[in-house]
Structure formats: structure tokens, C-alpha cells
Protein backbone atom coordinates (compact mmCIF):
# COMPACT_ATOMS: atom_id res chain seq x y z
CA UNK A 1 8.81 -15.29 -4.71
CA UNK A 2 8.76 -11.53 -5.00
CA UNK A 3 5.78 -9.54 -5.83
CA UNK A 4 5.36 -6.98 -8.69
CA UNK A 5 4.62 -3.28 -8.00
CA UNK A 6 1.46 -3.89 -10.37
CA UNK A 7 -0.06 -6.57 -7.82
CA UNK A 8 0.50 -4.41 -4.85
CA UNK A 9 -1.17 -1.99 -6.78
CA UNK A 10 -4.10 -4.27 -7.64
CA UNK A 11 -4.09 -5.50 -3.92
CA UNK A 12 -3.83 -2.06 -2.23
CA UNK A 13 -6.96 -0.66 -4.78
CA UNK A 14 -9.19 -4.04 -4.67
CA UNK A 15 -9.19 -3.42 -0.46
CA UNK A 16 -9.79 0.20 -0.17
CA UNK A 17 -11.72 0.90 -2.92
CA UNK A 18 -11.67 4.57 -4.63
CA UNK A 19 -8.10 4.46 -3.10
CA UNK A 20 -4.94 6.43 -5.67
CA UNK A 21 -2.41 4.31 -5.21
CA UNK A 22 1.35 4.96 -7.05
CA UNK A 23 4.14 2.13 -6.50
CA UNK A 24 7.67 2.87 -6.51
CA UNK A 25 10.21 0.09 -6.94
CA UNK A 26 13.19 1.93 -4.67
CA UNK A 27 15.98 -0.56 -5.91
CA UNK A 28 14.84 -2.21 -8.84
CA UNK A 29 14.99 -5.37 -7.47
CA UNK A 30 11.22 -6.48 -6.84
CA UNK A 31 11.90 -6.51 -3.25
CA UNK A 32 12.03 -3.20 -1.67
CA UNK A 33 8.96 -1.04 -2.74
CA UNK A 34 7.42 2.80 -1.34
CA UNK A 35 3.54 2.88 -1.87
CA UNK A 36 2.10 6.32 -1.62
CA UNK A 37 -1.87 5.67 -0.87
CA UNK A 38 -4.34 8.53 -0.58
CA UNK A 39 -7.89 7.34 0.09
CA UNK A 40 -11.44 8.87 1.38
CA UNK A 41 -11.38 5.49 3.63
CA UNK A 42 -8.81 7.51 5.65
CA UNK A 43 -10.31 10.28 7.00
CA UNK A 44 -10.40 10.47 11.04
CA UNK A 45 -8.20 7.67 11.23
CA UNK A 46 -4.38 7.96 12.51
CA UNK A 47 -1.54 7.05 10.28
CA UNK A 48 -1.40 3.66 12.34
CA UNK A 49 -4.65 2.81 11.37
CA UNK A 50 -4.52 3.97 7.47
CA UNK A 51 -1.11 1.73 7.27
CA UNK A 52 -2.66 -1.32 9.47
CA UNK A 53 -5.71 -1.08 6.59
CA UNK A 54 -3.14 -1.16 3.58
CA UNK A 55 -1.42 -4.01 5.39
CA UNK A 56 -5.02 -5.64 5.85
CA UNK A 57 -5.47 -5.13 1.96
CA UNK A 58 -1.96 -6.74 1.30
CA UNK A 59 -3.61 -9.68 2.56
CA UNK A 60 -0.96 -11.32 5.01
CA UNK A 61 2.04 -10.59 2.34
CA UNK A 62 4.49 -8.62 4.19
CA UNK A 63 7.23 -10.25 5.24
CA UNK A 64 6.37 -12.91 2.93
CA UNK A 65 6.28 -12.33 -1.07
CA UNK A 66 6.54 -8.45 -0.14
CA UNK A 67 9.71 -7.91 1.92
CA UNK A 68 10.11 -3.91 2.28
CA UNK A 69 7.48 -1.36 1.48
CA UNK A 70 8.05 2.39 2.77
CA UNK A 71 4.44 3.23 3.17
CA UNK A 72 3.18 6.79 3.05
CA UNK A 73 -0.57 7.62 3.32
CA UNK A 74 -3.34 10.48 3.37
CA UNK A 75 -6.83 11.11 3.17
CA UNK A 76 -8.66 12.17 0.46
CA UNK A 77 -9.36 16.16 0.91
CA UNK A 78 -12.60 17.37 -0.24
């Protein structure tokens, strides 16, 4: 079962709070998704890191309901 961009959304913002989170659906076909995340959370941390803690928010679902998701990420600026 595929997920919707609206509970990747929900996912993505309930484990990083404060996070801005926009979901793209790249084909239209629930399956293949980009997630642009910017988030204070971030800041000192390498990109590895920021992505491993969106994958820790996703809660075990890639590769399962979530099948592609073309992550980019930032830190907040002040």
C-alpha cells in the first residue's frame, strides 16, 4: 500500500518538530515522492545525518509503503 504525500508530510513534521516540510509527488503515481525539509533540528549536522533523522521520522517506511523519495534538506538560517 502506497503512502500519500499528506502522511509523509504529517510524519516528517510530527518527528522534527518546527520542521517546513513541502512534498512533491514526481510521477503522480503515489510511489515516487521528493521531500524538501528545512528544519532548526539541522544545524551542525551533515546532510547524512539530517536525511538519517527524516528517515527516523518516516518511522521504518521506506522501502515499505514509501518506495522512492528524493530527499533534499537544510537548516533553518537565523
Amino acid at each position: 500500500m502506497a503512502m500519500d504525500a499528506s502522511e509523509i508530510e504529517r510524519l516528517i513534521r510530527e518527528g522534527i518538530p518546527g520542521a517546513e516540510v513541502r512534498i512533491e509527488d514526481l510521477r503522480g503515481d503515489g510511489d515516487h515522492y521528493a521531500a524538501y525539509v528545512t528544519a532548526a533540528a539541522f544545524k551542525g549536522k551533515s546532510r547524512v545525518a539530517q536525511h538519517q533523522m527524516v528517515y527516523a521520522a518516516l518511522g521504518g517506511r521506506m522501502g515499505n509503503e514509501l518506495h522512492a523519495l528524493a530527499l533534499t534538506t537544510a537548516a533553518t538560517q537565523d
